[in-house]
N, C-alpha and C. Protein backbone atom coordinates (compact mmCIF):
# COMPACT_ATOMS: atom_id res chain seq x y z
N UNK A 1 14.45 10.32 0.89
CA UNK A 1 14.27 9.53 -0.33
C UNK A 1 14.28 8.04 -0.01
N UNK A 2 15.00 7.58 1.03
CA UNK A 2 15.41 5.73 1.08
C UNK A 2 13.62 5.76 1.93
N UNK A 3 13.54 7.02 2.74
CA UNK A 3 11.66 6.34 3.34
C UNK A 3 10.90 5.83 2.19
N UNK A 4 10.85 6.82 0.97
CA UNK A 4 9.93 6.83 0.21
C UNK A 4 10.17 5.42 -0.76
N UNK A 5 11.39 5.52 -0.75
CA UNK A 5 12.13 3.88 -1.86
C UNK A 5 11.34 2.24 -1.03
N UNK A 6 11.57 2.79 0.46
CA UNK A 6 11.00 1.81 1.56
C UNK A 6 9.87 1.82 1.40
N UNK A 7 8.82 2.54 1.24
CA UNK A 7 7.19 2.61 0.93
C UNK A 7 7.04 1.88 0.32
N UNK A 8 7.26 2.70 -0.71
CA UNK A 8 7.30 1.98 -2.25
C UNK A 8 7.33 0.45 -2.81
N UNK A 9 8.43 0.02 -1.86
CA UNK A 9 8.92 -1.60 -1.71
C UNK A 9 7.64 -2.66 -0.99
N UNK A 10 7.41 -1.70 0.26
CA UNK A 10 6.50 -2.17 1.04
C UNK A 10 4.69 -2.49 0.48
N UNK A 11 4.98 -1.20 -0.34
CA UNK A 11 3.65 -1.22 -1.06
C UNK A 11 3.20 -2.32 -2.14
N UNK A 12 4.52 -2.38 -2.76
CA UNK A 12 4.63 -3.53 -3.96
C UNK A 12 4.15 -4.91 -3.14
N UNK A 13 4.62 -4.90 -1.97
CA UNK A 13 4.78 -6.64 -1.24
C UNK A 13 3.38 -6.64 -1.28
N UNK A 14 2.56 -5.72 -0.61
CA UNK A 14 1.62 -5.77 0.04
C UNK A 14 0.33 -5.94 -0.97
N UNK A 15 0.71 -5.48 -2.10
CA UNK A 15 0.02 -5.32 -3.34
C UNK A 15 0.15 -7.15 -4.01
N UNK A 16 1.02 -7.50 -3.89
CA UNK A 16 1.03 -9.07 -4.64
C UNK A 16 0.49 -9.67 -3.60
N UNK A 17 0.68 -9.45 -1.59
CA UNK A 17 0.50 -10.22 -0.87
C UNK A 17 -1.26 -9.99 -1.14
N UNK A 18 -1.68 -9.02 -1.43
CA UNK A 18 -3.59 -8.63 -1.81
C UNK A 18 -4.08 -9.77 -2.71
N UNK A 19 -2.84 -9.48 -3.59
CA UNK A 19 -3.54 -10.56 -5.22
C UNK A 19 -3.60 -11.93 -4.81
N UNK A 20 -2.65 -12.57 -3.97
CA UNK A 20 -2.31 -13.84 -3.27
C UNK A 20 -3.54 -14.27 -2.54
N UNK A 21 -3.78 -13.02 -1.83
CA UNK A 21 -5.37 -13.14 -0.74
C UNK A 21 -6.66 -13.67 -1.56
N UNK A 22 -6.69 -12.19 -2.07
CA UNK A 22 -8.26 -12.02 -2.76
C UNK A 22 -8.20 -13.66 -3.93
N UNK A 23 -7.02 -14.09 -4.46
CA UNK A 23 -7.13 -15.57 -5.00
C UNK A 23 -7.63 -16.09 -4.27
N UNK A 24 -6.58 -16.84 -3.54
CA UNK A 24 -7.06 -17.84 -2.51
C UNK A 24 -8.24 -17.98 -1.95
N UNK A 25 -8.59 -16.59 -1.18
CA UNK A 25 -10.18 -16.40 -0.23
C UNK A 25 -11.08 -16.78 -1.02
N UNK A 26 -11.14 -16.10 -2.67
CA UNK A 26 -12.20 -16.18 -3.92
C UNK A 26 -12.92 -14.82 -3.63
N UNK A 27 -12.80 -14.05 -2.12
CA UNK A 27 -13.92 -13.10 -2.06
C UNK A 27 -12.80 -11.37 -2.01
N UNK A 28 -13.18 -10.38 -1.83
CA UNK A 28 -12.59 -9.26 -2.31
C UNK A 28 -13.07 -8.79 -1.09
N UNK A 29 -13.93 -9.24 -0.04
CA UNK A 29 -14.70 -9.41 1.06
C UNK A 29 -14.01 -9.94 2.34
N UNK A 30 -13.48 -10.59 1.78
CA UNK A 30 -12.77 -11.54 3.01
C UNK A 30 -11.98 -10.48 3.69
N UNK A 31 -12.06 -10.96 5.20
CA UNK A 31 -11.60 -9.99 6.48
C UNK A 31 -9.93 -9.69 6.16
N UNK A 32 -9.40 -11.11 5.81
CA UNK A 32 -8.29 -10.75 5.82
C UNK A 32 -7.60 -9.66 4.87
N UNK A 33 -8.56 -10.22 3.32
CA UNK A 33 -8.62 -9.24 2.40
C UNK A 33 -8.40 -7.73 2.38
N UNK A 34 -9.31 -7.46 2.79
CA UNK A 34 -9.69 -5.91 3.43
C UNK A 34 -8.45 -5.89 4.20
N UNK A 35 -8.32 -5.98 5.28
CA UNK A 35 -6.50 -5.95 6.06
C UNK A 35 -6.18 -5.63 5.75
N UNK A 36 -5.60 -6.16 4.61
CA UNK A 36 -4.52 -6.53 3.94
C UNK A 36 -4.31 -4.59 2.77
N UNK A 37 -5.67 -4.61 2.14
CA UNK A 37 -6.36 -3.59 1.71
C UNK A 37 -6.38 -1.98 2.13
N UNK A 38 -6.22 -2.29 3.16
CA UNK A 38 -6.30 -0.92 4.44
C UNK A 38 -4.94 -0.95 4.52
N UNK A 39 -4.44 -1.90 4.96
CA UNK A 39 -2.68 -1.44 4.81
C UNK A 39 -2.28 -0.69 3.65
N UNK A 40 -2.57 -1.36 2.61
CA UNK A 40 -2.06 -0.88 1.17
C UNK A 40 -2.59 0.81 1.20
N UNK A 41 -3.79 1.35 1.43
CA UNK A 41 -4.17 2.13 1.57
C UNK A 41 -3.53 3.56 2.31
N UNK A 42 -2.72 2.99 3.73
CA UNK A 42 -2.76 3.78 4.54
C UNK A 42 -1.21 4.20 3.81
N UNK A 43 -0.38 3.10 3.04
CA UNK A 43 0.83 2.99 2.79
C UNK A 43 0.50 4.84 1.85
N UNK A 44 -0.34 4.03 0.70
CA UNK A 44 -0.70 5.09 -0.44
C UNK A 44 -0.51 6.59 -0.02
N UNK A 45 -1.39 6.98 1.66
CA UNK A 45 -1.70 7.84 1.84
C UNK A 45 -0.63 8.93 2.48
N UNK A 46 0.28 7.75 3.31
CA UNK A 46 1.54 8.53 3.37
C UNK A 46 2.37 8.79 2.74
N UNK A 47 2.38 7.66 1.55
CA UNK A 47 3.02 8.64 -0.25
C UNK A 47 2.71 9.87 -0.58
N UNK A 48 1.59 9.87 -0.93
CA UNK A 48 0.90 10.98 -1.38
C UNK A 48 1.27 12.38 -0.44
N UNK A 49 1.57 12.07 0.81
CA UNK A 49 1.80 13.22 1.56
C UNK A 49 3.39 13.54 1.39
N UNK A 50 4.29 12.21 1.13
CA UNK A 50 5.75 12.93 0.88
C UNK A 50 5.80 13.30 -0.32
N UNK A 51 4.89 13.27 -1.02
CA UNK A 51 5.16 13.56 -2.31
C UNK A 51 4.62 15.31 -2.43
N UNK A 52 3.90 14.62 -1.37
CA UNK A 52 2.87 16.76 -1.44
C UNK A 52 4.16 17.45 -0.60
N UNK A 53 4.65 16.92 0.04
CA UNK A 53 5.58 17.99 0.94
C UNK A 53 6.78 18.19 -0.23
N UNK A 54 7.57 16.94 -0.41
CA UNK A 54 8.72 17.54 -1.99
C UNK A 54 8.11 18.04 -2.47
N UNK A 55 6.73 18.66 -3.03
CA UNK A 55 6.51 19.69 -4.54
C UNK A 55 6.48 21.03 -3.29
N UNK A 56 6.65 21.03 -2.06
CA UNK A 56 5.87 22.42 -1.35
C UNK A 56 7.54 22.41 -1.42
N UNK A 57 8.44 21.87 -1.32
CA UNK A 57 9.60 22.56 -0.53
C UNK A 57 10.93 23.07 -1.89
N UNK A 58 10.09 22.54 -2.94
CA UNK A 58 10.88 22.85 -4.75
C UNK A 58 10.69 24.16 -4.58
């Protein structure tokens, strides 16, 4: 549970640090953008998997 609380946290940062980007840059394009984007992403994807494993093990 504290991994998933840690995601979670991480995801939030990474999610305002996006909004911070895609301002600043002006583009949704920008390299760093995307980065930044793919992180958030990969975060999502290992949620989604602790979340699929707690409903397999209920």
């Amino acid at each position: 549970m504290k991994d998933k609380l840690r995601l979670l946290d991480e995801l939030q940062a990474l999610r305002l640090k996006l909004m911070e980007a895609a301002e600043a840059r002006g583009s949704l394009t920008d390299p760093e953008v995307l980065a930044i984007s793919e992180a958030a992403d990969e975060l999502i994807v290992t949620l989604q998997q602790l979340q699929k494993n707690e409903m397999h093990r209920k």
